[in-house]
Protein backbone atom coordinates (compact mmCIF):
# COMPACT_ATOMS: atom_id res chain seq x y z
CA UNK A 1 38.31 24.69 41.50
CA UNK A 2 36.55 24.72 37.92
CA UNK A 3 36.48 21.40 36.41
CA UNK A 4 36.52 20.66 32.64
CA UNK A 5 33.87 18.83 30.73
CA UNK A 6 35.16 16.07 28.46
CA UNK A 7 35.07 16.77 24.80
CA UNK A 8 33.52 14.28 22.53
CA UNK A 9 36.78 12.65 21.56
CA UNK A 10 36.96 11.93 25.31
CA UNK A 11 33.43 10.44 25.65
CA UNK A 12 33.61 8.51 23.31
CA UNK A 13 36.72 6.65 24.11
CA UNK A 14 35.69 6.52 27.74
CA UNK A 15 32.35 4.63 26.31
CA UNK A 16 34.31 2.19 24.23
CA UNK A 17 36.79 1.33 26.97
CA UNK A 18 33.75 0.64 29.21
CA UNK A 19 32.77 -1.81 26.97
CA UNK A 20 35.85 -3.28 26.02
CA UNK A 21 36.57 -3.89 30.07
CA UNK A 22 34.10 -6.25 30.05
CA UNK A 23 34.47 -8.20 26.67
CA UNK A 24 36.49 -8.43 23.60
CA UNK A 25 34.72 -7.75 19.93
CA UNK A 26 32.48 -9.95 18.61
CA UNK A 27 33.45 -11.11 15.39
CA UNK A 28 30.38 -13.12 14.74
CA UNK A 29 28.51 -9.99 15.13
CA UNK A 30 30.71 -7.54 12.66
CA UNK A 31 31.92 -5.45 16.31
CA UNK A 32 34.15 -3.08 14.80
CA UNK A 33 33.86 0.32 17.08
CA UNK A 34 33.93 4.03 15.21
CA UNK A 35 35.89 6.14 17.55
CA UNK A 36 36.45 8.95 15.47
CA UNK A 37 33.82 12.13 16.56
CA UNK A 38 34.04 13.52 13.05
CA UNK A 39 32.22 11.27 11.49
CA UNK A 40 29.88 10.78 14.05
CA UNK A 41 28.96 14.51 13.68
CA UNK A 42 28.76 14.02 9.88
CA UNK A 43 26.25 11.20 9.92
CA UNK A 44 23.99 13.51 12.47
CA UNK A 45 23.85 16.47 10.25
CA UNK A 46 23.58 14.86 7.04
CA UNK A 47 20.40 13.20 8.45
CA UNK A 48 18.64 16.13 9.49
CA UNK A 49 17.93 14.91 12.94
CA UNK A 50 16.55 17.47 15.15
CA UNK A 51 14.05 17.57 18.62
CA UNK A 52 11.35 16.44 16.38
CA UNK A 53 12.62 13.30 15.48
CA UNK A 54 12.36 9.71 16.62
CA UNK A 55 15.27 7.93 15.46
CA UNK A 56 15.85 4.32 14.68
CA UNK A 57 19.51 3.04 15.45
CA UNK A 58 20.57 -0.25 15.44
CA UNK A 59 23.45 -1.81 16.91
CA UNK A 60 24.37 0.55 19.00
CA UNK A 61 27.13 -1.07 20.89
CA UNK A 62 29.08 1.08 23.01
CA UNK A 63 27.04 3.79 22.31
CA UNK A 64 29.14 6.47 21.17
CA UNK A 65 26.56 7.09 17.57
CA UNK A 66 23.48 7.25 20.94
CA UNK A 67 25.16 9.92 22.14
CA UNK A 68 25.31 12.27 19.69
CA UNK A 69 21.62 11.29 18.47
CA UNK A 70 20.59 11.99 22.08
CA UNK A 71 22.53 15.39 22.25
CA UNK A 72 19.88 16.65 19.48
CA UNK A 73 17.30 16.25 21.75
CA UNK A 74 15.67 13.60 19.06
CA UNK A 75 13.68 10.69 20.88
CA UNK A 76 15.52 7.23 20.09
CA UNK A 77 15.17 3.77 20.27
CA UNK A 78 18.38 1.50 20.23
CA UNK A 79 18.01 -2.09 18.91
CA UNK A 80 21.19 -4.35 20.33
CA UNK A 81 21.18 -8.12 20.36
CA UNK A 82 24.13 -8.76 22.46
CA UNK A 83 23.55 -8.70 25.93
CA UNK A 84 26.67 -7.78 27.38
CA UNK A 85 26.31 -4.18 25.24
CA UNK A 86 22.55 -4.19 26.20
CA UNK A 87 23.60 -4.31 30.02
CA UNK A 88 26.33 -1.42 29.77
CA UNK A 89 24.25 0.72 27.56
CA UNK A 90 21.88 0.73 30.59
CA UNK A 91 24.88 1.97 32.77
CA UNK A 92 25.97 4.43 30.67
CA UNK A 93 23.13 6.08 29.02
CA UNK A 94 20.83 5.28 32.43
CA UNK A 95 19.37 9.37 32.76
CA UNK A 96 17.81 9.40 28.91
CA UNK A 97 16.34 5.72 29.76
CA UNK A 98 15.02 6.79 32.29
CA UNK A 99 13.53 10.23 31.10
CA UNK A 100 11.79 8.32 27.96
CA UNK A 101 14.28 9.73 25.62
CA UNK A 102 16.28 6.55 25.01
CA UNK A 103 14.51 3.23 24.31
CA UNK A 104 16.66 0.18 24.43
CA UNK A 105 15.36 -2.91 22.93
CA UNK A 106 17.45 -6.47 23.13
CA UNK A 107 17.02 -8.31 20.29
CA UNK A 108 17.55 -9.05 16.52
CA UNK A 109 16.39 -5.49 14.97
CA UNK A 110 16.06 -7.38 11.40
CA UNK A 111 12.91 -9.62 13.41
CA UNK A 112 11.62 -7.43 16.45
CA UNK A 113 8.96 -4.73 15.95
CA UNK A 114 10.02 -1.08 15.29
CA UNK A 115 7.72 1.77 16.81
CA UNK A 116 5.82 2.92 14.16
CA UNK A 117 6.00 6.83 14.57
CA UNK A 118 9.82 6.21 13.22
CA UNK A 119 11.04 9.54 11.43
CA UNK A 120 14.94 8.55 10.44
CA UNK A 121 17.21 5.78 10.84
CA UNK A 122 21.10 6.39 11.32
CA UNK A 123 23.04 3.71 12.31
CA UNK A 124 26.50 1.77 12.13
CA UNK A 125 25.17 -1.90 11.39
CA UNK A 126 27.10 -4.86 11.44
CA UNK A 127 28.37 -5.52 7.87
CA UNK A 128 26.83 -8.43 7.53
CA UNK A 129 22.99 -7.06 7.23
CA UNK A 130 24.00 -4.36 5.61
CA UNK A 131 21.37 -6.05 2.81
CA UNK A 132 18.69 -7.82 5.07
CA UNK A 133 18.34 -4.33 7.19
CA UNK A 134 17.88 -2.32 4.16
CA UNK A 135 15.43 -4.55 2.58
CA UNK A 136 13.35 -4.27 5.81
CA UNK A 137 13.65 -0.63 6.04
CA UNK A 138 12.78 -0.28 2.05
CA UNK A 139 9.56 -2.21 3.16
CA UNK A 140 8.92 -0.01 6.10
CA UNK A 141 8.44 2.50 3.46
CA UNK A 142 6.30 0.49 1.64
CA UNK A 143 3.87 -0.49 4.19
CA UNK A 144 3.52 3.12 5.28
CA UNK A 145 2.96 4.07 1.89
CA UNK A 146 0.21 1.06 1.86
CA UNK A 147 -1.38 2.17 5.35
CA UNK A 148 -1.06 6.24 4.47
CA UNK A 149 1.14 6.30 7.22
CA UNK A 150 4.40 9.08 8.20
CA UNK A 151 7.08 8.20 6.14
CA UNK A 152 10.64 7.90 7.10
CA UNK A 153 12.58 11.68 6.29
CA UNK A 154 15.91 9.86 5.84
CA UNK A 155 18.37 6.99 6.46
CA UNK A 156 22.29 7.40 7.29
CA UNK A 157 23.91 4.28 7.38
CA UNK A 158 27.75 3.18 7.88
CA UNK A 159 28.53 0.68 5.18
CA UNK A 160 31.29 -1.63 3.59
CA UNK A 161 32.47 0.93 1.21
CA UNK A 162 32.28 -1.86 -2.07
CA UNK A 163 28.88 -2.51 -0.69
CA UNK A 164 28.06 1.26 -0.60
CA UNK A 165 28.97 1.32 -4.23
CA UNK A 166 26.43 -1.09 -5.63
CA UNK A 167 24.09 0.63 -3.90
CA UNK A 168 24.53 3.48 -5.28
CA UNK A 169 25.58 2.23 -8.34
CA UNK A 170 28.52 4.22 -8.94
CA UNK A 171 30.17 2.94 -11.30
CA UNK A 172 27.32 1.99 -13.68
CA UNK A 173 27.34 -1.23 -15.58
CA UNK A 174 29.87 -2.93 -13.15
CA UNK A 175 28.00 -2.29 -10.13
CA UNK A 176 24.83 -2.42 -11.59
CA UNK A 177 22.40 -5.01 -9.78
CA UNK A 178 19.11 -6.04 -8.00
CA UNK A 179 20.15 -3.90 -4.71
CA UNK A 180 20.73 -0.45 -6.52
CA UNK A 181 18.00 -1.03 -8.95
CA UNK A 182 15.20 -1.87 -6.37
CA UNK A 183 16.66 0.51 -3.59
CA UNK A 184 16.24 3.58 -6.50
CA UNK A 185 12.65 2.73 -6.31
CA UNK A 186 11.96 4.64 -2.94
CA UNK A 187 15.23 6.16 -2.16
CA UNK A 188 17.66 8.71 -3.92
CA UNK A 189 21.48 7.67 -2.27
CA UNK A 190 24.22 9.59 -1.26
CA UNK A 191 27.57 8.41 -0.89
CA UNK A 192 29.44 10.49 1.81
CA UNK A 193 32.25 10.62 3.81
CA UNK A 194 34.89 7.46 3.24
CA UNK A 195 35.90 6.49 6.83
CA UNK A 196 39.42 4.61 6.30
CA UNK A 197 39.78 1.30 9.12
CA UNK A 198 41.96 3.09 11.93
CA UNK A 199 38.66 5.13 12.59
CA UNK A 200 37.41 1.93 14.28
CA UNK A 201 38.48 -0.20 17.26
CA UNK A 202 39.16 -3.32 16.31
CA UNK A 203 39.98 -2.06 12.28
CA UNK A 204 38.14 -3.77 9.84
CA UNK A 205 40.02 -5.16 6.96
CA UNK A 206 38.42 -2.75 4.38
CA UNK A 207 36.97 0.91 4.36
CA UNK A 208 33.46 1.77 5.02
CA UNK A 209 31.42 4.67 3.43
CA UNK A 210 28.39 7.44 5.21
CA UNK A 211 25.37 6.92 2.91
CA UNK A 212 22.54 9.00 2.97
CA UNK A 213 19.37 7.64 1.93
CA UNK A 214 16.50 10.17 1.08
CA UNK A 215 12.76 9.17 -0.14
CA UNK A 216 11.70 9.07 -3.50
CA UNK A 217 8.48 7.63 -5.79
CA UNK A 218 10.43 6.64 -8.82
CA UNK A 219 7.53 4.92 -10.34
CA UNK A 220 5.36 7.77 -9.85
CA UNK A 221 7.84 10.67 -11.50
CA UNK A 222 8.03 8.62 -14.25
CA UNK A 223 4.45 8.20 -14.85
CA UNK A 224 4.51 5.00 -14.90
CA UNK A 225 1.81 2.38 -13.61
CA UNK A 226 3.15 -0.51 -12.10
CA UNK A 227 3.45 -2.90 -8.67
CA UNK A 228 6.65 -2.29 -7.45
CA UNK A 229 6.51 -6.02 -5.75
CA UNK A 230 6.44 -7.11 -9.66
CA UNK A 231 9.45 -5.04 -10.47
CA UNK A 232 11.53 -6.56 -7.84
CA UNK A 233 10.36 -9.69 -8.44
CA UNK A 234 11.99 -9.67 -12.25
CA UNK A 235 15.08 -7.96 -10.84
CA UNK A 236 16.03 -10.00 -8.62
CA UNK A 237 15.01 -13.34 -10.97
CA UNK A 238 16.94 -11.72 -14.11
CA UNK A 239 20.27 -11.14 -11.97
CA UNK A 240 20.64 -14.47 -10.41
CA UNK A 241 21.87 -15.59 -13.65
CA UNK A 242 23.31 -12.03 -14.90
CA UNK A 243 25.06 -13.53 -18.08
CA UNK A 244 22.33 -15.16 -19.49
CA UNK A 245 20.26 -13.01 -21.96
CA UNK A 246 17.23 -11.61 -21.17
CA UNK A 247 14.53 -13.71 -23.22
CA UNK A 248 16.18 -16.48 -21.52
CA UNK A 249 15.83 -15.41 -18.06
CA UNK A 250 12.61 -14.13 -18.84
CA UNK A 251 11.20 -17.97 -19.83
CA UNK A 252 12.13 -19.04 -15.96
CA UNK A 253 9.70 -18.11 -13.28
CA UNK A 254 10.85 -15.42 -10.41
CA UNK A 255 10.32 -17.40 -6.85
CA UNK A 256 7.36 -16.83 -5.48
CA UNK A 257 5.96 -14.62 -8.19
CA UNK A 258 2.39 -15.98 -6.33
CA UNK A 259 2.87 -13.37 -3.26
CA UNK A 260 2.62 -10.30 -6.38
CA UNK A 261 -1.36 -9.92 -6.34
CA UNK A 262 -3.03 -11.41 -9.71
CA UNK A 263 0.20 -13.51 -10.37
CA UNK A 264 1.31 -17.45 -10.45
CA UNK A 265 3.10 -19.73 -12.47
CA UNK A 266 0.97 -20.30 -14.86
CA UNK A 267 0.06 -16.46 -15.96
CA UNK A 268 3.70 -15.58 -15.86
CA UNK A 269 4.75 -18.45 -18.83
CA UNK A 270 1.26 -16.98 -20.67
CA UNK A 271 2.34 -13.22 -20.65
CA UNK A 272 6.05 -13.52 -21.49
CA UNK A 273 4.78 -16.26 -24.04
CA UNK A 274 3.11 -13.00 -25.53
CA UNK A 275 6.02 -10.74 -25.51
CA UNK A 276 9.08 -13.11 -26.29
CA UNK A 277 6.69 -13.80 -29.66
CA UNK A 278 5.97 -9.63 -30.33
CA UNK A 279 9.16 -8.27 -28.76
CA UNK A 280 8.06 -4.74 -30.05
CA UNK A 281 4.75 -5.05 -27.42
CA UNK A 282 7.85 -3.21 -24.77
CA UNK A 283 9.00 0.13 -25.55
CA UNK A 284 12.65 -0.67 -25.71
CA UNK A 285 15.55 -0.42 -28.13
CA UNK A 286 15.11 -3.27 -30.91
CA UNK A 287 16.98 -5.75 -29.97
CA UNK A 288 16.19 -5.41 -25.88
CA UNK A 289 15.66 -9.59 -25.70
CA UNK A 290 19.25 -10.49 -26.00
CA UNK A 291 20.30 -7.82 -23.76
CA UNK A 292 21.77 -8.91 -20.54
CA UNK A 293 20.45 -7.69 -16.88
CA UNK A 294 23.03 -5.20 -16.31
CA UNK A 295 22.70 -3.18 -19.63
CA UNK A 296 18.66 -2.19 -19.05
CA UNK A 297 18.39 1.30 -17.27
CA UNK A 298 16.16 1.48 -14.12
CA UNK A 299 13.41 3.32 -16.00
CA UNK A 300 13.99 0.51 -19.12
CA UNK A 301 13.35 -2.22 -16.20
CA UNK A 302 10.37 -0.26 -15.05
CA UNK A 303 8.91 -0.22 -18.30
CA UNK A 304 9.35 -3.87 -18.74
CA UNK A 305 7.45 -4.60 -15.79
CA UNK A 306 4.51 -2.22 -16.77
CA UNK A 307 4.15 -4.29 -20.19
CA UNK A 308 4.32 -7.37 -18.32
CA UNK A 309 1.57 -6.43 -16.08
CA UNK A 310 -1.01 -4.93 -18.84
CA UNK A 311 -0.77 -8.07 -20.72
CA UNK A 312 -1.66 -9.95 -17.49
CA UNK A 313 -4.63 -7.69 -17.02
CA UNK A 314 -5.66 -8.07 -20.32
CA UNK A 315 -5.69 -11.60 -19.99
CA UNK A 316 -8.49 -11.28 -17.78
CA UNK A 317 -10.42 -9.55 -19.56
């Protein structure tokens, strides 16, 4: 007698259940389960994932996203920081633990160390560090850039889909802000499939969004010359108080402008001295000083920056 071999739909409820017969969801840590195989298969093929790869996932939960990374043949290593999943991912993905394909770490994935031959990341996170685990990929990039080494191909995440639009900044001026503006530095985004709530087990109380994240130099196809740690630094200071104008933002000092090489206190209030007096020192439109944040273009905040740091290098001359 021939017996039939479950189709996705199938595996992945069976993995969910598994889960769920041994605890409810976590609501302190965001456990909302995707159940639907669709968009599982989406996220995998909009990543590029192959037998090459070594893919970062965190949260994996149940494991349902695992399995379809593993079917490529791709190397992974799971990040999960509650226990209870850690234990049953060991039960049901046991044969690709212990072959070396699947690495299963327990712990917080926005503190523990990541292997450092990482080619993607594609994950479901919890909502809640949707921001924290993109900053700390963004500055993956970064320090691979810094140490010349392999950089990450791309990043497919599962987001809040409101969130998913300010990082993409879809619909300009409203959703412009410090995490589309200093994600754009590194990363061209995608927004993908919209997965509506009954895709999930327990539903969330909002939709979530597929967004593909591929790398980019920004700075360096503009031609312009520039530490992207300054950059940041004046986004994120000029948005905290997004109404105010920009001369006025500009006469606070970011927090802890000292960890931007060549920069403290001090030297910032000297160089924006210098340009609130000679506002025609930046290449903007006439005027640019009593702009607020939200109406300077990425490539107008980039060129900002690049004044700011010349006149601190000139100072030292």
């Amino acid at each position: 007698m021939s017996t039939s071999v479950p189709d996705d739909g199938e595996i992945i409820d069976e993995l969910v259940d598994l889960l769920l017969d041994r605890q409810r969801p976590n609501k302190d840590l965001g456990q909302h389960f995707l159940i639907e195989p669709k968009v599982f298969e989406k996220a995998v093929d909009i990543s590029g994932v192959d037998n090459q790869s070594h893919v970062l996932e965190v949260g994996p939960g149940p494991g349902t996203l695992t399995h379809f990374l593993l079917a490529t043949g791709a190397k992974v290593t799971a990040i999960e920081i509650d226990e209870n999943a850690v234990e049953h991912l060991h039960r049901v993905h046991s044969e690709p633990i212990g072959n070396g394909q699947l690495s299963l770490i327990h712990g917080d994935a926005l503190t523990v160390g990541w292997p450092s031959d990482l080619t993607h990341v594609v994950c479901n996170p919890p909502y809640q560090i949707s921001s924290p685990l993109i900053a700390r990929i963004d500055n993956w990039q970064n320090d691979s850039k810094r140490k010349g080494d392999a950089l990450l191909k791309s990043v497919v995440l599962l987001l809040q889909d409101e969130f998913a639009s300010r990082l993409a900044m879809e619909f300009g001026l409203a959703s412009r802000g410090p995490l589309g503006i200093n994600t754009a530095l590194n990363w061209n985004c995608s927004l993908e499939m919209k997965v509506p709530p009954h895709f999930f087990t327990p539903h969330p109380d909002v939709f979530s969004r597929l967004v593909c994240l591929e790398p980019c130099d920004l700075i360096g196809e503009l031609g312009i010359s520039v530490e992207p740690r300054l950059v940041k630094r004046l986004v994120n200071h000029s948005f905290a108080e997004r109404r105010k104008k920009m001369r006025n933002r500009l006469k606070g000092v970011p927090r802890k402008i000292e960890r931007v090489p060549n920069w403290d206190r001090k030297r910032w209030g000297q160089v924006v001295s210098k340009i609130i007096s000679e506002p025609n020192l930046v290449d903007l439109e006439d005027g640019w000083q009593d702009f607020r944040p939200e109406d300077l273009e990425i490539n107008e905040w980039l060129i900002l920056a690049e004044k700011l740091q010349q006149i601190n290098q000139e100072l030292d001359k």
